[in-house]
N, C-alpha and C. Protein backbone atom coordinates (compact mmCIF):
# COMPACT_ATOMS: atom_id res chain seq x y z
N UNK A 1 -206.00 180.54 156.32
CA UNK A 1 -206.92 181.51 156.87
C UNK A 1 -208.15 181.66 155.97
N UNK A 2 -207.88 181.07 154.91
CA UNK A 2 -209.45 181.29 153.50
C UNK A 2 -210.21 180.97 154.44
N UNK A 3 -210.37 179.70 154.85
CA UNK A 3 -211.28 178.64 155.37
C UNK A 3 -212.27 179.25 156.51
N UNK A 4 -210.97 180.43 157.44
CA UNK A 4 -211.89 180.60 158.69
C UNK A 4 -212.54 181.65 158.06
N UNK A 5 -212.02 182.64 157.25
CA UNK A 5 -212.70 183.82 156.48
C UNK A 5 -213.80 183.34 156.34
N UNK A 6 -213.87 181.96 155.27
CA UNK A 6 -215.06 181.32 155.04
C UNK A 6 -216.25 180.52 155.57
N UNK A 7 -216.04 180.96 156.82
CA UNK A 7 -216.81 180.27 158.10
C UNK A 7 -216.88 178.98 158.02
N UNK A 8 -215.78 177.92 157.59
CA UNK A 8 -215.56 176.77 157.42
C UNK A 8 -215.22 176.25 158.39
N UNK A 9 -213.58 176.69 158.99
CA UNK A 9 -213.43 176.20 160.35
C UNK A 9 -212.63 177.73 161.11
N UNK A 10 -212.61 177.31 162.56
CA UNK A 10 -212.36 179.02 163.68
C UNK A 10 -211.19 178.12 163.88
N UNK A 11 -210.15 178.91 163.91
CA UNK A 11 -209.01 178.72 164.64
C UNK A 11 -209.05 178.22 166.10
N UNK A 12 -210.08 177.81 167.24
CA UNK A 12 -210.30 177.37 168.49
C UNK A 12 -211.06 175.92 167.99
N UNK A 13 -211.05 175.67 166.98
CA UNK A 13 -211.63 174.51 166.81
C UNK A 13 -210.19 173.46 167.48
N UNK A 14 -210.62 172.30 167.46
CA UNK A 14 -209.83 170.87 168.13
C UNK A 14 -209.51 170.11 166.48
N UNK A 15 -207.88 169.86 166.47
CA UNK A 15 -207.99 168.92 165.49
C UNK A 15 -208.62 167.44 165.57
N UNK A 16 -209.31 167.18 166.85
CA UNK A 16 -209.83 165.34 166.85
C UNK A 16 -211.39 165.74 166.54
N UNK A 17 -212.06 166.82 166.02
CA UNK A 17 -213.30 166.77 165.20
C UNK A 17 -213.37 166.79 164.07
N UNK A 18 -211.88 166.72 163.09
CA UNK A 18 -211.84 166.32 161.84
C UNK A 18 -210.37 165.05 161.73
N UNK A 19 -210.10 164.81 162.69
CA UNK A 19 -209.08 163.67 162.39
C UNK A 19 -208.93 162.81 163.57
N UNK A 20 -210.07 161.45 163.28
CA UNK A 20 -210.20 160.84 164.92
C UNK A 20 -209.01 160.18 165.82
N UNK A 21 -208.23 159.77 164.50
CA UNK A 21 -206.54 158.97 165.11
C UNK A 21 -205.94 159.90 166.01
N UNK A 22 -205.99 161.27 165.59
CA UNK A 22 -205.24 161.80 166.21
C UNK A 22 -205.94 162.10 168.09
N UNK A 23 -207.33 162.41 168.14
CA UNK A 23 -208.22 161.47 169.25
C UNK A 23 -207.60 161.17 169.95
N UNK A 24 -207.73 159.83 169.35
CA UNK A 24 -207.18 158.41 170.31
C UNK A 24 -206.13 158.16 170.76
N UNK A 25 -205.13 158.98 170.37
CA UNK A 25 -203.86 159.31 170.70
C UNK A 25 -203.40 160.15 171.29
N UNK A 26 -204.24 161.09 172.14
CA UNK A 26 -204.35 161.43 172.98
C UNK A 26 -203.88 163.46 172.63
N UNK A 27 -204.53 163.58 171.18
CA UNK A 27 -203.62 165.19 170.53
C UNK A 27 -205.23 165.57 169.84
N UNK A 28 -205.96 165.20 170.26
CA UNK A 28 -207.52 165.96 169.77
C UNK A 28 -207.82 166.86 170.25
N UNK A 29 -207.11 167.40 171.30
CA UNK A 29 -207.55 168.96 171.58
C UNK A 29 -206.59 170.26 171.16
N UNK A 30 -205.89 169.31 170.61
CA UNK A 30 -204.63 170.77 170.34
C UNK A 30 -205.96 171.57 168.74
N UNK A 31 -205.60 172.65 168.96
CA UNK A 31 -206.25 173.70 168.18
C UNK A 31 -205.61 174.07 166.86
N UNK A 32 -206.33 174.31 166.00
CA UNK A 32 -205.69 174.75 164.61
C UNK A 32 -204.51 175.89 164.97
N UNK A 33 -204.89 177.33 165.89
CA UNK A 33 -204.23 178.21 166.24
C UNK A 33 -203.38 177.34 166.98
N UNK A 34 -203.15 176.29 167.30
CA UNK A 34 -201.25 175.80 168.01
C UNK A 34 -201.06 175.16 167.15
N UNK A 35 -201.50 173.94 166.08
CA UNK A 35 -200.69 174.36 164.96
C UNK A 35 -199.89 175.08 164.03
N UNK A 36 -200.85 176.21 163.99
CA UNK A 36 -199.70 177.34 163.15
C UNK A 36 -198.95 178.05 163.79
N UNK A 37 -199.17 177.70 165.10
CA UNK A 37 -198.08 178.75 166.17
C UNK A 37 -196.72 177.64 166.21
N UNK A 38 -196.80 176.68 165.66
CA UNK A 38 -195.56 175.69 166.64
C UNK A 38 -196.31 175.16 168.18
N UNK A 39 -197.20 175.14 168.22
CA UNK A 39 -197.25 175.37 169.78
C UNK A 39 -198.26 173.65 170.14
N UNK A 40 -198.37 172.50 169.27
CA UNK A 40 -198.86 171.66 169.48
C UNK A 40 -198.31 170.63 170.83
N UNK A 41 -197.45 171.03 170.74
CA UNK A 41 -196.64 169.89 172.19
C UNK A 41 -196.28 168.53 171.59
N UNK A 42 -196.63 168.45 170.24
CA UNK A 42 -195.64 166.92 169.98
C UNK A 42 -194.28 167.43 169.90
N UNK A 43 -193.27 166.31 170.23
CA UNK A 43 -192.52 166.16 170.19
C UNK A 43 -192.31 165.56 168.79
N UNK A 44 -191.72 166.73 167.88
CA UNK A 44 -191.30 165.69 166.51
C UNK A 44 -189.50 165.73 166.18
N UNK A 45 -189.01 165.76 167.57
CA UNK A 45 -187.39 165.51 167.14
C UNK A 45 -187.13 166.56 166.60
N UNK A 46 -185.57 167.11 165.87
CA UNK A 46 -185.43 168.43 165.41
C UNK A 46 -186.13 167.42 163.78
N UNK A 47 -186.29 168.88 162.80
CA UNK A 47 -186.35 168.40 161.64
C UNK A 47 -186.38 167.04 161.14
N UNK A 48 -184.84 166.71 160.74
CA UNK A 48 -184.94 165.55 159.67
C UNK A 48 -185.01 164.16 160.56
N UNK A 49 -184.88 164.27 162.37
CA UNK A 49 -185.90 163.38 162.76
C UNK A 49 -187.36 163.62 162.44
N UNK A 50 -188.21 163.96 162.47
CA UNK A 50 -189.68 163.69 162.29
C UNK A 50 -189.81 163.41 160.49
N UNK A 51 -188.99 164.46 159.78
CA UNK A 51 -189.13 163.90 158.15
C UNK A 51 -188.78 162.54 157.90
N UNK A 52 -187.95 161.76 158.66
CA UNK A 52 -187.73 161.12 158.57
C UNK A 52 -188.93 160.00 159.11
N UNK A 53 -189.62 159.95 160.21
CA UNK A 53 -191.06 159.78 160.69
C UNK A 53 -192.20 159.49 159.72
N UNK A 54 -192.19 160.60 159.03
CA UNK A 54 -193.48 160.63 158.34
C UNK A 54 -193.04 160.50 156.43
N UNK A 55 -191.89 160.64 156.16
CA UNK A 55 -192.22 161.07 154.82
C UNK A 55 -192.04 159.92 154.04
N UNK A 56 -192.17 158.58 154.37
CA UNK A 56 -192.35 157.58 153.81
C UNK A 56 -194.02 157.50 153.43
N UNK A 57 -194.80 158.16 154.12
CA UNK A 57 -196.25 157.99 153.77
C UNK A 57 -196.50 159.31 153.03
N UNK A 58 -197.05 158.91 151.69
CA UNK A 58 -197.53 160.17 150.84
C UNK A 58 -198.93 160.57 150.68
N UNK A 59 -199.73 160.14 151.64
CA UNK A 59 -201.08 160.38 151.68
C UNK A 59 -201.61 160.71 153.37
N UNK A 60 -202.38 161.46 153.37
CA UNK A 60 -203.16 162.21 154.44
C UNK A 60 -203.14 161.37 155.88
N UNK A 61 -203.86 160.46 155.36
CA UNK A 61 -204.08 159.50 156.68
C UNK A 61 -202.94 158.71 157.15
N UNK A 62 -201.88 158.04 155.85
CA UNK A 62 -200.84 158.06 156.68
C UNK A 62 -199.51 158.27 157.21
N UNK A 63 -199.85 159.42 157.07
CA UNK A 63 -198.88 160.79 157.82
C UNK A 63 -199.39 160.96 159.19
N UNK A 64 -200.85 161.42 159.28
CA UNK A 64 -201.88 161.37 160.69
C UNK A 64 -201.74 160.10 161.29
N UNK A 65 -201.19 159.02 160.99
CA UNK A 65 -200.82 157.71 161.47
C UNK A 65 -199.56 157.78 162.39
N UNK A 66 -198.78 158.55 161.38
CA UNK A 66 -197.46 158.34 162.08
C UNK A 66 -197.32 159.73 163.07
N UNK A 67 -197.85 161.02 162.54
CA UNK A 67 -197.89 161.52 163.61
C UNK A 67 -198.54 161.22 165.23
N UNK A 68 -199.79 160.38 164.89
CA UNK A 68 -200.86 160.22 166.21
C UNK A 68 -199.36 159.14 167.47
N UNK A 69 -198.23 158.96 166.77
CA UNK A 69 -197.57 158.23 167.54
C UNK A 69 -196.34 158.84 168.03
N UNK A 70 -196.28 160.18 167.72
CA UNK A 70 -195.28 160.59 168.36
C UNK A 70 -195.50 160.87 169.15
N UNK A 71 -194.60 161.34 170.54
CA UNK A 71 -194.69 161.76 171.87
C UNK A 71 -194.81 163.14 172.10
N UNK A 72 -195.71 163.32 172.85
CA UNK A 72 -195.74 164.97 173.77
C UNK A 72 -195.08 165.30 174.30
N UNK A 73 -194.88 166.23 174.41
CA UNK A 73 -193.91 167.17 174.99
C UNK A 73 -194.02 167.86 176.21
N UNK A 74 -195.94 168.62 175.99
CA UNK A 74 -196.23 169.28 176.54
C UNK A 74 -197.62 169.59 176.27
N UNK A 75 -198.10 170.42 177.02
CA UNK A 75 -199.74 170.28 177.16
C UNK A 75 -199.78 171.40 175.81
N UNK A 76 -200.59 170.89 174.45
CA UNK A 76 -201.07 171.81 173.46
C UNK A 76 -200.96 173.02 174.25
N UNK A 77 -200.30 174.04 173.31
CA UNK A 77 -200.87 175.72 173.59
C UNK A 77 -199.50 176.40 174.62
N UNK A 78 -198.30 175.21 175.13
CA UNK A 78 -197.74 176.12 176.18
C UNK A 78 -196.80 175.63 175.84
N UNK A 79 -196.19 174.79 175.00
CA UNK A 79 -194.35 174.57 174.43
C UNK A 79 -194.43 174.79 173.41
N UNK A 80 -193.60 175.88 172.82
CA UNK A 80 -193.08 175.74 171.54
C UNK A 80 -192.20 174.87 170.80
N UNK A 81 -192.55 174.08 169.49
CA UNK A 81 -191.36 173.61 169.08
C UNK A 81 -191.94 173.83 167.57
N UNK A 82 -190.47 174.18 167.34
CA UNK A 82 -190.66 174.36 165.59
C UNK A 82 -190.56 172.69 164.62
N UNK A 83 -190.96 173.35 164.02
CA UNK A 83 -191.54 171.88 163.32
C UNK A 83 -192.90 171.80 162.00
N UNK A 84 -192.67 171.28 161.26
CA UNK A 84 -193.74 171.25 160.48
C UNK A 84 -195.07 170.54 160.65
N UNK A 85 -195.41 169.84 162.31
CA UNK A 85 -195.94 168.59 162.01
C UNK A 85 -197.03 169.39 162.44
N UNK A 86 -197.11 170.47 163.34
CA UNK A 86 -198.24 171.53 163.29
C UNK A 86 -198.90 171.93 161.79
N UNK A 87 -198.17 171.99 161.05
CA UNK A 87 -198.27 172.78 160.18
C UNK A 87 -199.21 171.52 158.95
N UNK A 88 -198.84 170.35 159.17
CA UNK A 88 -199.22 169.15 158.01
C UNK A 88 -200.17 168.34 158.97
N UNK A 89 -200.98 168.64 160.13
CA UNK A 89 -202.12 168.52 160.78
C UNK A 89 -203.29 169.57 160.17
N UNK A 90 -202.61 170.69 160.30
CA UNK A 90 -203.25 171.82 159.50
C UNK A 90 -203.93 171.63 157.63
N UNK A 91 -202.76 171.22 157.51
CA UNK A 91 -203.24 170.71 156.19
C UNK A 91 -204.11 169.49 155.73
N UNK A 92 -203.52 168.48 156.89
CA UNK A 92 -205.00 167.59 156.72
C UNK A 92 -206.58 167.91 157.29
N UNK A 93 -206.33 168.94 157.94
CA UNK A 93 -207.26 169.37 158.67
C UNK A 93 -207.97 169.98 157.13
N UNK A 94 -207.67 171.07 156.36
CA UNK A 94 -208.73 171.56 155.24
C UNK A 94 -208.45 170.32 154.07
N UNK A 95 -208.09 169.51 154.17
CA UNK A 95 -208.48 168.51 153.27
C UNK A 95 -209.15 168.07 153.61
N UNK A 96 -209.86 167.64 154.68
CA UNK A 96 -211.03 166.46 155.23
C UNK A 96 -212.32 167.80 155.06
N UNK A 97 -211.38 168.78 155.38
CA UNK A 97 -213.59 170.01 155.01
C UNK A 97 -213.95 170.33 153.61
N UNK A 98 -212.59 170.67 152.75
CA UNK A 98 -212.64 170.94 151.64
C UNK A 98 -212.94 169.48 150.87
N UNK A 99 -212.55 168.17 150.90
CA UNK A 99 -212.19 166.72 149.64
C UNK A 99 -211.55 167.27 148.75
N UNK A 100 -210.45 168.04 149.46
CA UNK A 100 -209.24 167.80 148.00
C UNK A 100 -208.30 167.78 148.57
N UNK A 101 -207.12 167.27 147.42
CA UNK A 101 -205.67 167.25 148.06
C UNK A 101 -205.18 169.01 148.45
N UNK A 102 -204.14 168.64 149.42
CA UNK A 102 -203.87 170.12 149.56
C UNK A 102 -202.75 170.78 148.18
N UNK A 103 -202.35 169.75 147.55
CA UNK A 103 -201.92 170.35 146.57
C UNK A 103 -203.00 170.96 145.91
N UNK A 104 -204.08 170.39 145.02
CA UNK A 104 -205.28 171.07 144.92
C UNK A 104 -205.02 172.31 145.13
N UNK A 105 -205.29 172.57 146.39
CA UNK A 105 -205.78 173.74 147.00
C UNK A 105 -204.73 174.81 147.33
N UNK A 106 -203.85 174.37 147.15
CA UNK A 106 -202.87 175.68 147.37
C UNK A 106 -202.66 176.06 145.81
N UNK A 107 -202.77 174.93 144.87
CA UNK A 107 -202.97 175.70 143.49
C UNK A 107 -203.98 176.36 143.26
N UNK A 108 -205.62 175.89 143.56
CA UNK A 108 -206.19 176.90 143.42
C UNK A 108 -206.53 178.11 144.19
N UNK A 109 -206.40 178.05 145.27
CA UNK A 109 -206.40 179.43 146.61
C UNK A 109 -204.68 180.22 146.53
N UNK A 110 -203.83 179.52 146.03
CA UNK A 110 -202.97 180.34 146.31
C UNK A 110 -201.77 180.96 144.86
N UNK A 111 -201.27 179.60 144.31
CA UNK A 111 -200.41 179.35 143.42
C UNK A 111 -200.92 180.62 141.81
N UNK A 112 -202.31 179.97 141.32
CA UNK A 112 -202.94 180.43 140.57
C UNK A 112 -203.48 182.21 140.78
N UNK A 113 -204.50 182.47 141.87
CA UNK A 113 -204.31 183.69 141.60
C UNK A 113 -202.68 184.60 141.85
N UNK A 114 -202.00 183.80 142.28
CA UNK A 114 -200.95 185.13 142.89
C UNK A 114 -200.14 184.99 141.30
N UNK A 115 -200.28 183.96 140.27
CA UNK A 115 -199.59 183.88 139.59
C UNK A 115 -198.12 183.07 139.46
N UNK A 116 -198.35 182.35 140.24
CA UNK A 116 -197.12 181.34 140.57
C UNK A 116 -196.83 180.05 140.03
N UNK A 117 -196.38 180.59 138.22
CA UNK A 117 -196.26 179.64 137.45
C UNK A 117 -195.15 178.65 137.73
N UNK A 118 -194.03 178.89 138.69
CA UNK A 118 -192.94 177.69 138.86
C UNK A 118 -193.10 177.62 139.90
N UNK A 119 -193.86 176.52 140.62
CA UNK A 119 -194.31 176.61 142.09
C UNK A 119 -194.74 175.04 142.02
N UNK A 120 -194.44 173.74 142.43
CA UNK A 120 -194.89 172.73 142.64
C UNK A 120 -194.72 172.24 143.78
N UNK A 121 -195.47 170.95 143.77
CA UNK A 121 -195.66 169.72 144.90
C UNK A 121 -195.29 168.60 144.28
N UNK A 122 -194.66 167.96 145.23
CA UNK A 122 -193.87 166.53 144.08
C UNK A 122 -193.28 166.09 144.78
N UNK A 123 -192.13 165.78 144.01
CA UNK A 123 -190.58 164.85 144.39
C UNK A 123 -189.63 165.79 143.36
N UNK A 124 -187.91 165.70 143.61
CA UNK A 124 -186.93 166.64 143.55
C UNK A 124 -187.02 166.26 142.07
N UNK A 125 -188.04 165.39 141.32
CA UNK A 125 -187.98 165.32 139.80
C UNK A 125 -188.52 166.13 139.13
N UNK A 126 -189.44 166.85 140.08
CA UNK A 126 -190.41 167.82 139.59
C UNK A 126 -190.65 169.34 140.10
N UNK A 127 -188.86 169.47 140.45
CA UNK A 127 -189.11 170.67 141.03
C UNK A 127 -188.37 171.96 139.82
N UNK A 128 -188.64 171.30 139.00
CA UNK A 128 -188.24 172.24 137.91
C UNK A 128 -186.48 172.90 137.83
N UNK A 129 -186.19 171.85 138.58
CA UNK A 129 -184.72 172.77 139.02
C UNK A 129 -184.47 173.70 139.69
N UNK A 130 -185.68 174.36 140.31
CA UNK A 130 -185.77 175.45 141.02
C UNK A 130 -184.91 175.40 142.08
N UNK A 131 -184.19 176.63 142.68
CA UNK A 131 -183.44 177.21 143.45
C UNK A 131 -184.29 176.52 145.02
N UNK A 132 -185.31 177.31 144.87
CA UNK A 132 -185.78 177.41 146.42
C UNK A 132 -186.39 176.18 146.65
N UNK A 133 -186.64 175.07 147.78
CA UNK A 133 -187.74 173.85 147.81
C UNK A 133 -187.72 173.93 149.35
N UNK A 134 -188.70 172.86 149.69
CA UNK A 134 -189.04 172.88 151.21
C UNK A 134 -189.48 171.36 151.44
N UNK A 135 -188.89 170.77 151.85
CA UNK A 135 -189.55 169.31 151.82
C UNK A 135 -190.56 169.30 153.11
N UNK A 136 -191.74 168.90 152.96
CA UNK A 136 -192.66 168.63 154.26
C UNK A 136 -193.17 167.04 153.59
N UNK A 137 -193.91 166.61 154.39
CA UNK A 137 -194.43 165.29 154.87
C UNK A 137 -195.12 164.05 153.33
N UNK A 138 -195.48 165.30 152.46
CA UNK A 138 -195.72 164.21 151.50
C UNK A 138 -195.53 164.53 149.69
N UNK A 139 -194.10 165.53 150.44
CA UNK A 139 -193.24 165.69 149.30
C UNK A 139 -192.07 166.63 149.26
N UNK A 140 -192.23 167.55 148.19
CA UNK A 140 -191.19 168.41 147.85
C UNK A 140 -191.93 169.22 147.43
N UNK A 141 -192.21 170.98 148.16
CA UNK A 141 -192.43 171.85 147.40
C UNK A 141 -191.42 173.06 147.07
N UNK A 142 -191.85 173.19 145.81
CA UNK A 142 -190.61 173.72 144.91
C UNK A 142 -190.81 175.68 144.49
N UNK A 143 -190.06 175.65 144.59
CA UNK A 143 -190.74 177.82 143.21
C UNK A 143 -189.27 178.38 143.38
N UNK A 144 -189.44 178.56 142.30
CA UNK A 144 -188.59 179.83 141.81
C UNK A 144 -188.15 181.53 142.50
N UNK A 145 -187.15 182.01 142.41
CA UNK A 145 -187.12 183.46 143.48
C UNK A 145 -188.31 184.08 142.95
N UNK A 146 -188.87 184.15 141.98
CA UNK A 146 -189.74 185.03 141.62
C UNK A 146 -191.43 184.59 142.50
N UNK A 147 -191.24 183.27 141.85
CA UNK A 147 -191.89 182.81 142.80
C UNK A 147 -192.32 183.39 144.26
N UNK A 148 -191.21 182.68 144.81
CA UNK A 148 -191.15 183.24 146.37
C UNK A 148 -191.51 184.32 146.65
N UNK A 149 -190.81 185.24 146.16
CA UNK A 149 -191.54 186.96 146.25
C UNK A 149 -193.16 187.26 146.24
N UNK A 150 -193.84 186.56 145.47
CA UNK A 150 -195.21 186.50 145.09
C UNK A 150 -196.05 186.04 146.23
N UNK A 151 -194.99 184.60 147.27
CA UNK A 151 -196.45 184.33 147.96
C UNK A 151 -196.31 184.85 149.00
N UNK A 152 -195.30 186.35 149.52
CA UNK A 152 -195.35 186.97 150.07
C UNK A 152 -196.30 188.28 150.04
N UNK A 153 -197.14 188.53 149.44
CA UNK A 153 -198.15 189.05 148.58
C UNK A 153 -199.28 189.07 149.28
């Protein structure tokens, strides 16, 4: 939400004016707001089908590769399905406005001021041992309970 605060991008924007694969593949009109709703209409299988999809690619574009090939479901904006792949469209989406990784940027917009010294992006080598992790598309993010509490904040 920094971004739209920051008159960067509106939530009615189309993800195929910052990511053309996804275009041509016929998912350029789904909206940042059905991303974060769940509400994109790909079909990404439950969970550890689609992780399984994408998390061989650890970089932006090809993740947006392997997503631009999954199947619809349903017309953007009117099926829900839970899933992260809304959510890691989203994220390539402020990497292509911002030029940084979204690790970057959740350290500096989020990690850093809230104070979220055991909080990474990685692989399970670098999750400090931490309790809590979340695997999405081009890694492992990791934090601590204290953590967690914070980026509820």
């Amino acid at each position: 939400m920094t971004f739209v605060d920051e008159g960067k991008l509106k939530l009615e924007d189309t993800v195929g004016l910052f990511i053309p694969i996804l275009s041509k593949n016929g998912k350029g009109n789904i909206t940042i707001a059905d991303c974060l709703a769940h509400l994109t209409g790909i079909n990404g299988g439950n969970g550890k089908k689609s992780r399984e999809l994408i998390t061989d690619n650890q970089n932006m574009d090809g993740v947006m590769e392997k997503i631009a090939l999954l199947p619809m479901e349903g017309k953007p904006g009117t099926v829900f399905h839970y899933s992260n792949i809304g959510l890691e469209i989203a994220a390539a989406v402020v990497e292509k406005i911002s030029g940084k990784d979204f690790k970057e940027l959740f350290n500096e917009k989020i990690a850093i001021p809230c104070d979220m010294k055991n909080t990474n992006f990685g692989t399970e080598n670098d999750s400090f041992g931490c309790r809590w992790y979340h695997k999405y598309a081009r890694g492992l993010y990791s934090f601590s309970t204290n953590d967690f509490a914070k980026r509820n904040v």
